[in-house]
Every structure is written in structure tokens, then in C-alpha cells.
PDB file of N, CA and C in Angstrom:
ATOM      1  N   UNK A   1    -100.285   5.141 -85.542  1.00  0.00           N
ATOM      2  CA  UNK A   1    -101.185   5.337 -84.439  1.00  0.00           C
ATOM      3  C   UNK A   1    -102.563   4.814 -84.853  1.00  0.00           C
ATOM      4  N   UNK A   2    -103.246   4.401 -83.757  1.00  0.00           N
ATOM      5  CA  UNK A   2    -104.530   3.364 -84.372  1.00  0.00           C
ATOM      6  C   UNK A   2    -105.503   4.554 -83.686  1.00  0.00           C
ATOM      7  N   UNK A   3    -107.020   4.187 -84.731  1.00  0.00           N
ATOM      8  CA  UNK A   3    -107.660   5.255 -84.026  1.00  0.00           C
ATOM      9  C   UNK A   3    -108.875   5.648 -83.004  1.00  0.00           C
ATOM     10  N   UNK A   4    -108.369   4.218 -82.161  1.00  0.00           N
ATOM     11  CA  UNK A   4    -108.432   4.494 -80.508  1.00  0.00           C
ATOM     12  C   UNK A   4    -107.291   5.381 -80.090  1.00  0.00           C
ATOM     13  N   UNK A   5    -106.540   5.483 -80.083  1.00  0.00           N
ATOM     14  CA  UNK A   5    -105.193   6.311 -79.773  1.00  0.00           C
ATOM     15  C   UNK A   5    -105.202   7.515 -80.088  1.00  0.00           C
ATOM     16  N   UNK A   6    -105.630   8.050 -81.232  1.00  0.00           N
ATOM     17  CA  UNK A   6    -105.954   9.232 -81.757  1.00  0.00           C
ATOM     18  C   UNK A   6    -107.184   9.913 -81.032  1.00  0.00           C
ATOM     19  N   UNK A   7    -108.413   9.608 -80.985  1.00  0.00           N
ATOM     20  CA  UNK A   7    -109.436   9.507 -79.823  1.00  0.00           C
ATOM     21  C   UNK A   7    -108.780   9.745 -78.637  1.00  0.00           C
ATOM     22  N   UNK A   8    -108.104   9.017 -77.993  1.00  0.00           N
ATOM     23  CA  UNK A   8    -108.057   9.324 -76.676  1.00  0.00           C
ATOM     24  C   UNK A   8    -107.287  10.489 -76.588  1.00  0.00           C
ATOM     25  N   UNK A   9    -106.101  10.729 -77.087  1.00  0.00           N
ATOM     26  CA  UNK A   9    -105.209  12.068 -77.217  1.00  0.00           C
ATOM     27  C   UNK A   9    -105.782  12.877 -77.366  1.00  0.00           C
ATOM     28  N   UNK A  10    -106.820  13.081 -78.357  1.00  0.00           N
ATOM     29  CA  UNK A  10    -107.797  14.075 -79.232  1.00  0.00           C
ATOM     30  C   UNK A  10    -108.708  14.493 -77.979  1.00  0.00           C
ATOM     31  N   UNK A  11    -109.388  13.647 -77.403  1.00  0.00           N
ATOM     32  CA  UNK A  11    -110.211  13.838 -76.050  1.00  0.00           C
ATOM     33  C   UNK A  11    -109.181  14.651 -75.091  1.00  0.00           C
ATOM     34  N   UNK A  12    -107.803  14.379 -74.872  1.00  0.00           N
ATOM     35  CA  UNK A  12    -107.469  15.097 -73.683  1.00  0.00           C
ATOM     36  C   UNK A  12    -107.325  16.733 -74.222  1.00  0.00           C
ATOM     37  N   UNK A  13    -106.692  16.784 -75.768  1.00  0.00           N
ATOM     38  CA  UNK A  13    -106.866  18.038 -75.881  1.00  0.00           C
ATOM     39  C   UNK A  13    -108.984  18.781 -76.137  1.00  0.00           C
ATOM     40  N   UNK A  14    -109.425  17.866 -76.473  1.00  0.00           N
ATOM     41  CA  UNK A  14    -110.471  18.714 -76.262  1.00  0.00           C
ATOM     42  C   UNK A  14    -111.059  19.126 -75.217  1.00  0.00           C
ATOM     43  N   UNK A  15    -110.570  18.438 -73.715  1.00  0.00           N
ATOM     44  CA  UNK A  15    -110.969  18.801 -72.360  1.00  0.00           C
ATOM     45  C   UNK A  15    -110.011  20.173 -72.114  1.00  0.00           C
ATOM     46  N   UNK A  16    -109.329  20.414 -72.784  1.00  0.00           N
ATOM     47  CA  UNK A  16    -108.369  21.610 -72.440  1.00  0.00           C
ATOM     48  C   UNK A  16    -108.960  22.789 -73.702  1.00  0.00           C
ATOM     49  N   UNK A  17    -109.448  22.437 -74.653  1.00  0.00           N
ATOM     50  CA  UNK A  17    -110.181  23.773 -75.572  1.00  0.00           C
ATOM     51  C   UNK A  17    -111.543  23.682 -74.629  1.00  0.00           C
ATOM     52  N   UNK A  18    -112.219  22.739 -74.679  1.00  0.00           N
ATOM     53  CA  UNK A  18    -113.241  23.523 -73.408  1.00  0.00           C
ATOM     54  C   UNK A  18    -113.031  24.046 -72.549  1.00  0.00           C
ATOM     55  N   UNK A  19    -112.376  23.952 -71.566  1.00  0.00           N
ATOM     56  CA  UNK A  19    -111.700  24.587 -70.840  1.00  0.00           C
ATOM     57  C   UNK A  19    -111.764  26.363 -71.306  1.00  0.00           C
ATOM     58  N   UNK A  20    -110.445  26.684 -72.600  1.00  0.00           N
ATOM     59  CA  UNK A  20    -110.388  27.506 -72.911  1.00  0.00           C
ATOM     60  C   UNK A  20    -111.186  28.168 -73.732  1.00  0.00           C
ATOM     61  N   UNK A  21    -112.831  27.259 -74.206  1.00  0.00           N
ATOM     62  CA  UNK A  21    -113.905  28.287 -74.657  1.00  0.00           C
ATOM     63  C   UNK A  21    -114.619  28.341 -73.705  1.00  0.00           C
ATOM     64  N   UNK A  22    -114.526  28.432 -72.453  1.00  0.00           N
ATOM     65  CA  UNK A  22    -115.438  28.782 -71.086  1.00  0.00           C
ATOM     66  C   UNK A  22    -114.940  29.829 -70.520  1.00  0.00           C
ATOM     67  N   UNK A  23    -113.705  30.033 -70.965  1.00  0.00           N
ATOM     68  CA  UNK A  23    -112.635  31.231 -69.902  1.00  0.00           C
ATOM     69  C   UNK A  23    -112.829  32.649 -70.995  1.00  0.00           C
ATOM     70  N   UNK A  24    -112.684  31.596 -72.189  1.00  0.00           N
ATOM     71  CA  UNK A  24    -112.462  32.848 -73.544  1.00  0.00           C
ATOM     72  C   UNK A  24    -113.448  32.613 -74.378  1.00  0.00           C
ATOM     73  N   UNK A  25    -114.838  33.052 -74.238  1.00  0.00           N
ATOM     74  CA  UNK A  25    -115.699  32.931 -74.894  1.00  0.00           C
ATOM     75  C   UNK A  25    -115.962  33.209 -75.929  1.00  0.00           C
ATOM     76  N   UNK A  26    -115.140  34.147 -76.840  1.00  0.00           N
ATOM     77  CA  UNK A  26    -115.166  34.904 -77.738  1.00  0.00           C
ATOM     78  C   UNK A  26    -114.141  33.974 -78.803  1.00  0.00           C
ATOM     79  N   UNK A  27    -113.648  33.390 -78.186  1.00  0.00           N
ATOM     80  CA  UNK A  27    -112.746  32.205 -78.784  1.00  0.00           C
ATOM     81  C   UNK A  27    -113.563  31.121 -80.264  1.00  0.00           C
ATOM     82  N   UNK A  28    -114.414  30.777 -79.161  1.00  0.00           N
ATOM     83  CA  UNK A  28    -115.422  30.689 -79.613  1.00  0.00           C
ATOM     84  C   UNK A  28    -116.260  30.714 -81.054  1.00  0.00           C
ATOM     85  N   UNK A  29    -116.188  32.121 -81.020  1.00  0.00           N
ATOM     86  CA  UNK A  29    -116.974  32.677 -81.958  1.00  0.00           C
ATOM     87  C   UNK A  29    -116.682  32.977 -83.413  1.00  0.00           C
ATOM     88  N   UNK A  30    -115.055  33.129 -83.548  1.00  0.00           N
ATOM     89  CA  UNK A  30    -114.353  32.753 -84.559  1.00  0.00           C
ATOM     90  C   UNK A  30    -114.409  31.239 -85.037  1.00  0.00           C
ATOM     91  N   UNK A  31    -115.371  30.047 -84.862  1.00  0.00           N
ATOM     92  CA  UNK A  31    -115.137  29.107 -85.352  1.00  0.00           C
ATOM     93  C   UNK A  31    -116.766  28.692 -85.575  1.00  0.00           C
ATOM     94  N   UNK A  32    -116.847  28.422 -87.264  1.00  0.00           N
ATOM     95  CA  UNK A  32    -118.370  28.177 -87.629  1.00  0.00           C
ATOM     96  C   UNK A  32    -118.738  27.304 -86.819  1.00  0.00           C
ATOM     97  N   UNK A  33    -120.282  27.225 -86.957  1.00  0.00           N
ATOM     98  CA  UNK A  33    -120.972  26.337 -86.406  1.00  0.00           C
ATOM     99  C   UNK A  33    -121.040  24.627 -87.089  1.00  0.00           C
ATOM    100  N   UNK A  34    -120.594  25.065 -88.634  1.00  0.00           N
ATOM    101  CA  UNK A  34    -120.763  23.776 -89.214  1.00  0.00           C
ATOM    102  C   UNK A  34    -119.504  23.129 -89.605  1.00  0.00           C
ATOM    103  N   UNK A  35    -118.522  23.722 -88.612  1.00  0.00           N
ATOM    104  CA  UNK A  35    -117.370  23.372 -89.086  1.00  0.00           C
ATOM    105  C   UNK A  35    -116.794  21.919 -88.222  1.00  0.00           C
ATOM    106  N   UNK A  36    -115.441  21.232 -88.483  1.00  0.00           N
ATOM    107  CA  UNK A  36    -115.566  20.110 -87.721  1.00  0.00           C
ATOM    108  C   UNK A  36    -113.933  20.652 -87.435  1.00  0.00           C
ATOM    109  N   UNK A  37    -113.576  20.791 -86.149  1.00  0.00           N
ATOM    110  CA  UNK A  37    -112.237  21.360 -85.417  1.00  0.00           C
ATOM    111  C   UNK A  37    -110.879  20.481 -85.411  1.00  0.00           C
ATOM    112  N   UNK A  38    -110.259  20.698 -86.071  1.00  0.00           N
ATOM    113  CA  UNK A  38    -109.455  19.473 -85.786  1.00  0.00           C
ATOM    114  C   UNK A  38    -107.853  20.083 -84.816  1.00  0.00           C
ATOM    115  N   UNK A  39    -107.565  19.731 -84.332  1.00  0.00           N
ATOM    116  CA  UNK A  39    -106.131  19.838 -82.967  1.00  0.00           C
ATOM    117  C   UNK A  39    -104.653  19.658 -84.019  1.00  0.00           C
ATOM    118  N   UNK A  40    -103.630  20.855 -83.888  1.00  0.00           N
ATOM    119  CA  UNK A  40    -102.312  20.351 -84.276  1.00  0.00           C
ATOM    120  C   UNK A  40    -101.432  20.791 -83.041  1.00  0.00           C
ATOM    121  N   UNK A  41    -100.977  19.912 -82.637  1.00  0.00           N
ATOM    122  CA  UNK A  41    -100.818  19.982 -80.980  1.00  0.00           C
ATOM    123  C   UNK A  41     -99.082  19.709 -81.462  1.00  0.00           C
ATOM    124  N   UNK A  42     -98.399  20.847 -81.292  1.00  0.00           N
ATOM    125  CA  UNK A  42     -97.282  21.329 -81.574  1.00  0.00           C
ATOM    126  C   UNK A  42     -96.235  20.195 -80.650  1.00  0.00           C
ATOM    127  N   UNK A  43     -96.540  19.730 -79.633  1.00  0.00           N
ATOM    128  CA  UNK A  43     -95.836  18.671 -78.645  1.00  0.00           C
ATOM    129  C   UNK A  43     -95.756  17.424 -79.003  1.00  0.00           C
ATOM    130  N   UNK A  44     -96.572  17.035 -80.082  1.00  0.00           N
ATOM    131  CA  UNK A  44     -97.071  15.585 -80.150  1.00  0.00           C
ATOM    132  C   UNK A  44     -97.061  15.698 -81.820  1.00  0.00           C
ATOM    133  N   UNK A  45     -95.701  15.244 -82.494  1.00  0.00           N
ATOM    134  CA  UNK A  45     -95.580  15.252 -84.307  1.00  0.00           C
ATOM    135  C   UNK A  45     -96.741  14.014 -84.853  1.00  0.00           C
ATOM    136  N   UNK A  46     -96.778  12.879 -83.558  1.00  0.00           N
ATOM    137  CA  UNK A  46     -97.745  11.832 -84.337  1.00  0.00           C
ATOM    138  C   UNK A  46     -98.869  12.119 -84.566  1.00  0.00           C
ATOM    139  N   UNK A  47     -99.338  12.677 -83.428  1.00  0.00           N
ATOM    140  CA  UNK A  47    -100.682  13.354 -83.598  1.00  0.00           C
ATOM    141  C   UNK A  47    -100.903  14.166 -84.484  1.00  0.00           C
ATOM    142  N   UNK A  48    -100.058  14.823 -84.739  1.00  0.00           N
ATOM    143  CA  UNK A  48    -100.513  16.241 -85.506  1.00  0.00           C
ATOM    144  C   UNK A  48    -100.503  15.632 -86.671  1.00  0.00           C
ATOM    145  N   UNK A  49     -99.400  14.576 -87.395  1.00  0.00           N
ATOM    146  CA  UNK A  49     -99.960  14.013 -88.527  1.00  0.00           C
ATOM    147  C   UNK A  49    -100.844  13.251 -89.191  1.00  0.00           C
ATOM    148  N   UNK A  50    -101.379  12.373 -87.432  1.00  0.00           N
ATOM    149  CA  UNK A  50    -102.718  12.006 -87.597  1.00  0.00           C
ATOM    150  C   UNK A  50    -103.833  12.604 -88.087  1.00  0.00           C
ATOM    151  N   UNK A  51    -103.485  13.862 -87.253  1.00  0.00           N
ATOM    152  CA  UNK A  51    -104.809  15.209 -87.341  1.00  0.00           C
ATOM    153  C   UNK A  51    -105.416  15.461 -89.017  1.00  0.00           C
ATOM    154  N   UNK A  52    -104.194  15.935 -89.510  1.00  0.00           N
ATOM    155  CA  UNK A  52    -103.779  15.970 -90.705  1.00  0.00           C
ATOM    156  C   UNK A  52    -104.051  15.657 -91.797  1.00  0.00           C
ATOM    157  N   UNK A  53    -104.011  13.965 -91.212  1.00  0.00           N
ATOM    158  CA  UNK A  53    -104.495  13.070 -92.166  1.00  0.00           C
ATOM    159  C   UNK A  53    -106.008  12.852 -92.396  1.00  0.00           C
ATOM    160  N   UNK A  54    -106.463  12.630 -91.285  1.00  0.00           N
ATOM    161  CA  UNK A  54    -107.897  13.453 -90.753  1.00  0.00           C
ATOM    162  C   UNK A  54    -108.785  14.231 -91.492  1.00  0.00           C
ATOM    163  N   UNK A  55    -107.686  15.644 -91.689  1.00  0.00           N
ATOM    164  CA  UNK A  55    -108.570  16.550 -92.217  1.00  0.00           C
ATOM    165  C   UNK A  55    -108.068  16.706 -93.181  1.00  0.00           C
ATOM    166  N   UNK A  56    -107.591  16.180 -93.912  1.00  0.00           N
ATOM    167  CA  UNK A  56    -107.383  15.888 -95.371  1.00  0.00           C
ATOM    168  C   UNK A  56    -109.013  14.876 -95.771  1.00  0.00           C
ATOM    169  N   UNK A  57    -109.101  14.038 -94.903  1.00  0.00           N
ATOM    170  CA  UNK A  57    -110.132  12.684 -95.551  1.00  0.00           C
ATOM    171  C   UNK A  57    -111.427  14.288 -95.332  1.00  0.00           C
ATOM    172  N   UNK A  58    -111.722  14.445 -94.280  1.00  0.00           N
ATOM    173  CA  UNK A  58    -112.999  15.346 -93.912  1.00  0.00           C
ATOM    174  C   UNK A  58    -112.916  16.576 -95.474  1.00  0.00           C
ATOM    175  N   UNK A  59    -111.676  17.116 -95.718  1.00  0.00           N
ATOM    176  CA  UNK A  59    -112.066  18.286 -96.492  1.00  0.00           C
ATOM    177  C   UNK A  59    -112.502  17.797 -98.404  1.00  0.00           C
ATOM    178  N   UNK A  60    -111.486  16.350 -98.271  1.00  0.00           N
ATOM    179  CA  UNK A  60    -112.013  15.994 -99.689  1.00  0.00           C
ATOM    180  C   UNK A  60    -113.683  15.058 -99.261  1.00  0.00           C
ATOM    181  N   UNK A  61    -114.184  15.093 -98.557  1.00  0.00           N
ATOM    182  CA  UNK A  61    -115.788  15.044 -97.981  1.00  0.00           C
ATOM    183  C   UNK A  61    -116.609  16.081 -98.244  1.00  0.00           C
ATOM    184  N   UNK A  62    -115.844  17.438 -98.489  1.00  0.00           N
ATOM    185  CA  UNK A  62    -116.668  18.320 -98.749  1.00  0.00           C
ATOM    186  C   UNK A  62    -117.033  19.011 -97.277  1.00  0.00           C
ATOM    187  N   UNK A  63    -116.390  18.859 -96.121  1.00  0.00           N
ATOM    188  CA  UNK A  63    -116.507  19.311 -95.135  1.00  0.00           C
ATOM    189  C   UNK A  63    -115.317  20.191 -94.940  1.00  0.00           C
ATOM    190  N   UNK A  64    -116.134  21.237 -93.907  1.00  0.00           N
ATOM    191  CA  UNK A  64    -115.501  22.939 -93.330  1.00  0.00           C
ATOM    192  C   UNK A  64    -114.404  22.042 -92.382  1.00  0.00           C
ATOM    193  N   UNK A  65    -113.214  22.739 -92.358  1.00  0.00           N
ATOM    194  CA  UNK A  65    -112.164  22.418 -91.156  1.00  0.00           C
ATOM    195  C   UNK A  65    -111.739  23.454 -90.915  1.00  0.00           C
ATOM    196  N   UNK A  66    -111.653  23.637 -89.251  1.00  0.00           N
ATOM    197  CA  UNK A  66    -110.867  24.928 -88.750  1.00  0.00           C
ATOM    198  C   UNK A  66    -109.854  24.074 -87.849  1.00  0.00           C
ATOM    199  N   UNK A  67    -108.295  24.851 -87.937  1.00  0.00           N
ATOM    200  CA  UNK A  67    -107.852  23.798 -87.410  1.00  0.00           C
ATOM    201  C   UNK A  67    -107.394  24.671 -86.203  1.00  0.00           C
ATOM    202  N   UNK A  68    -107.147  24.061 -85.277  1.00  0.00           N
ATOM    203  CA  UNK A  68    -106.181  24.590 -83.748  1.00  0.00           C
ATOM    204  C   UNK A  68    -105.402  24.441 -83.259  1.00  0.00           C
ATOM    205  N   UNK A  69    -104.415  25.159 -83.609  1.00  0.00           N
ATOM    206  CA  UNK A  69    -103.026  25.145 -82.993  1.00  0.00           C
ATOM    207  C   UNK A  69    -102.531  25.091 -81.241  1.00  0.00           C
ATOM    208  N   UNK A  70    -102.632  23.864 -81.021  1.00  0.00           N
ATOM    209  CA  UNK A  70    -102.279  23.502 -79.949  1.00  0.00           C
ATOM    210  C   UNK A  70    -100.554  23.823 -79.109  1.00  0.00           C
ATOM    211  N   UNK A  71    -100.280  24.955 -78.790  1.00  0.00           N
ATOM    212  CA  UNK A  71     -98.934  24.892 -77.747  1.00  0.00           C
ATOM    213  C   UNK A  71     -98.832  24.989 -76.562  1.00  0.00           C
ATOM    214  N   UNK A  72     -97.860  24.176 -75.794  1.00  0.00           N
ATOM    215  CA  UNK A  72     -97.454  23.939 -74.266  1.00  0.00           C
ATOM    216  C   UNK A  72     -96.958  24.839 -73.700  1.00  0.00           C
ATOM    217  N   UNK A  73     -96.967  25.948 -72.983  1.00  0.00           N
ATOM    218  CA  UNK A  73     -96.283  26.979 -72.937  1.00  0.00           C
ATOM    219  C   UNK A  73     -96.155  26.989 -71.335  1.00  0.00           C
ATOM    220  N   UNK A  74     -94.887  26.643 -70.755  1.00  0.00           N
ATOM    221  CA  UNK A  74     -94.576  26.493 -69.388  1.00  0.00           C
ATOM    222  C   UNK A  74     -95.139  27.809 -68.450  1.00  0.00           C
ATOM    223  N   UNK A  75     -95.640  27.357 -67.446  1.00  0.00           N
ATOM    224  CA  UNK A  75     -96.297  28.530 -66.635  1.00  0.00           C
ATOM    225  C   UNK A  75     -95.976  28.203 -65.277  1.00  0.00           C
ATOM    226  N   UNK A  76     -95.479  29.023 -64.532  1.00  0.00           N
ATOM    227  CA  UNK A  76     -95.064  29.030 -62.676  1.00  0.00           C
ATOM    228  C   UNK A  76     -96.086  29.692 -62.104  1.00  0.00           C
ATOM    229  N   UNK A  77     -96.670  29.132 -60.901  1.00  0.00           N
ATOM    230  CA  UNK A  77     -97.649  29.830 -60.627  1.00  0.00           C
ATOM    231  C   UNK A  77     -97.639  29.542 -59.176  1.00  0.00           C
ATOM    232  N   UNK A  78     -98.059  30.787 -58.353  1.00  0.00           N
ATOM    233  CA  UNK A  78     -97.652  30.353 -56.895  1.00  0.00           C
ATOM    234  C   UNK A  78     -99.332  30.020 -56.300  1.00  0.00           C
ATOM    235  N   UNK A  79     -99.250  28.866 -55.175  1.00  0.00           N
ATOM    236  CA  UNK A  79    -100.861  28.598 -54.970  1.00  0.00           C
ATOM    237  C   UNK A  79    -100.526  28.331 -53.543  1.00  0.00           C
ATOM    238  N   UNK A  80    -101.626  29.111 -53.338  1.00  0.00           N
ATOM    239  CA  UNK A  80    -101.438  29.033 -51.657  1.00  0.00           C
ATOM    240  C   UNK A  80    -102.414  28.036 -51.113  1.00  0.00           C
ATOM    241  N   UNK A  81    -101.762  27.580 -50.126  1.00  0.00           N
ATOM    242  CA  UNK A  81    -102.606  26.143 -48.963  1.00  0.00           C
ATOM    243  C   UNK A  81    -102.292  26.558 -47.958  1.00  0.00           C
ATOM    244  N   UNK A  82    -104.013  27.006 -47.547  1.00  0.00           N
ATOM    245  CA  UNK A  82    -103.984  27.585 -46.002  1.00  0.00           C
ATOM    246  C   UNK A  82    -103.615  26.230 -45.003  1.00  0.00           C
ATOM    247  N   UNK A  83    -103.281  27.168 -44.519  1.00  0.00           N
ATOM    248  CA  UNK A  83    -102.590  26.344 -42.825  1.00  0.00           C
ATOM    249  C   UNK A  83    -103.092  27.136 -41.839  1.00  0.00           C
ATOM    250  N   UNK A  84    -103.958  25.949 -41.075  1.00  0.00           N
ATOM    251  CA  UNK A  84    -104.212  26.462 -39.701  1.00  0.00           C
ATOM    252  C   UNK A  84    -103.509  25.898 -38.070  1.00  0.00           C
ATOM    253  N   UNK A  85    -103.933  26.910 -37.796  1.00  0.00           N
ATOM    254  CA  UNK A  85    -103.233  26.493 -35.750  1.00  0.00           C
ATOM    255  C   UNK A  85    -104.018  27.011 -35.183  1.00  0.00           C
ATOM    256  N   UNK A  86    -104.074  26.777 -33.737  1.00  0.00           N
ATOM    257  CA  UNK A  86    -105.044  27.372 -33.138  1.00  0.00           C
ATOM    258  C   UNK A  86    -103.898  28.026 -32.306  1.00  0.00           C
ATOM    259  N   UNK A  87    -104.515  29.057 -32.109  1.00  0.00           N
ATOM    260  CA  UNK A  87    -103.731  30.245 -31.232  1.00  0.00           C
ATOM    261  C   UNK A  87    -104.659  30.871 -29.620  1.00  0.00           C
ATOM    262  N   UNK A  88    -103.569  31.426 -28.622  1.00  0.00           N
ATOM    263  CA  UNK A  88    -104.271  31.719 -27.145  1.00  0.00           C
ATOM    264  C   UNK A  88    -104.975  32.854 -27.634  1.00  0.00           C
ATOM    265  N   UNK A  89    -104.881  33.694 -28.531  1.00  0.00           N
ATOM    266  CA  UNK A  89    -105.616  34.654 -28.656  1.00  0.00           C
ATOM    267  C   UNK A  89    -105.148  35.525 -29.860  1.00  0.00           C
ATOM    268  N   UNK A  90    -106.115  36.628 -30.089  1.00  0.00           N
ATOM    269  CA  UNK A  90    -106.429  37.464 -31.222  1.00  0.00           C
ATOM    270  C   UNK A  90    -105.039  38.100 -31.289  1.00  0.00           C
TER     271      UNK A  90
END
């Protein structure tokens, strides 16, 4: 995997941890400030060994890694779409 490819994957999961540090703020707070986050996204083996590889180069840098376990976990969810009519009366 080249690392435009890694980037872009990496971007879609980080639009989904923002996501989930806006909902779960406290999420959050378990992860230093000087740390650099890296994604093991349980769906995707290339990635995750990308990741990996990643934070292998960052930790022999002498840099903090927290890493995040990324899983897909199927969800059904019912969503309602109003429908209107007009009616003779109340």
C-alpha cells in the first residue's frame, strides 16, 4: 500500500473517531495530548499492518503512540421519513 492510500483510508477512519469524540467526550480524555493516534481497523489486515508499521517508525522516534482499535459492528436501525397528504379535515 503506497502512502497516499494509507492517508486516504486513515482520513475515513479519522472522520468516524471524530465523530465518536463529539458523542463520547470522555473518550477523549484517555488519550495524551502529546501523543500521535494511530487506527488498527480490525476490517482492513492491510491497513492495520500499515498502521503498524507506522508506529513502529514513530515509537523508535521517540514518540508517544496510543493506538485504536477500530471494529465494524453491524447495527439495524429503524428511521422514519415523514410522509405527508393533505386531508378534508382534522
Amino acid at each position: 500500500m503506497n502512502r497516499e492510500e494509507q492517508f486516504r483510508r486513515n482520513n475515513d477512519l479519522f472522520k468516524v473517531f471524530m465523530q465518536h469524540i463529539l458523542t463520547t467526550p470522555q473518550f477523549s480524555e484517555k488519550i495524551p495530548q502529546d501523543a500521535e493516534v494511530i487506527f488498527l481497523p480490525e476490517n482492513d489486515p492491510e491497513l492495520r499492518e500499515a498502521n503498524l508499521a507506522l508506529a513502529k517508525q514513530s515509537e523508535a522516534e521517540g514518540k508517544r503512540v496510543i493506538f485504536v482499535k477500530v471494529t465494524l459492528v453491524p447495527e439495524t436501525r429503524t428511521v422514519f421519513v415523514p410522509r405527508m397528504e393533505l386531508a378534508q379535515s382534522a
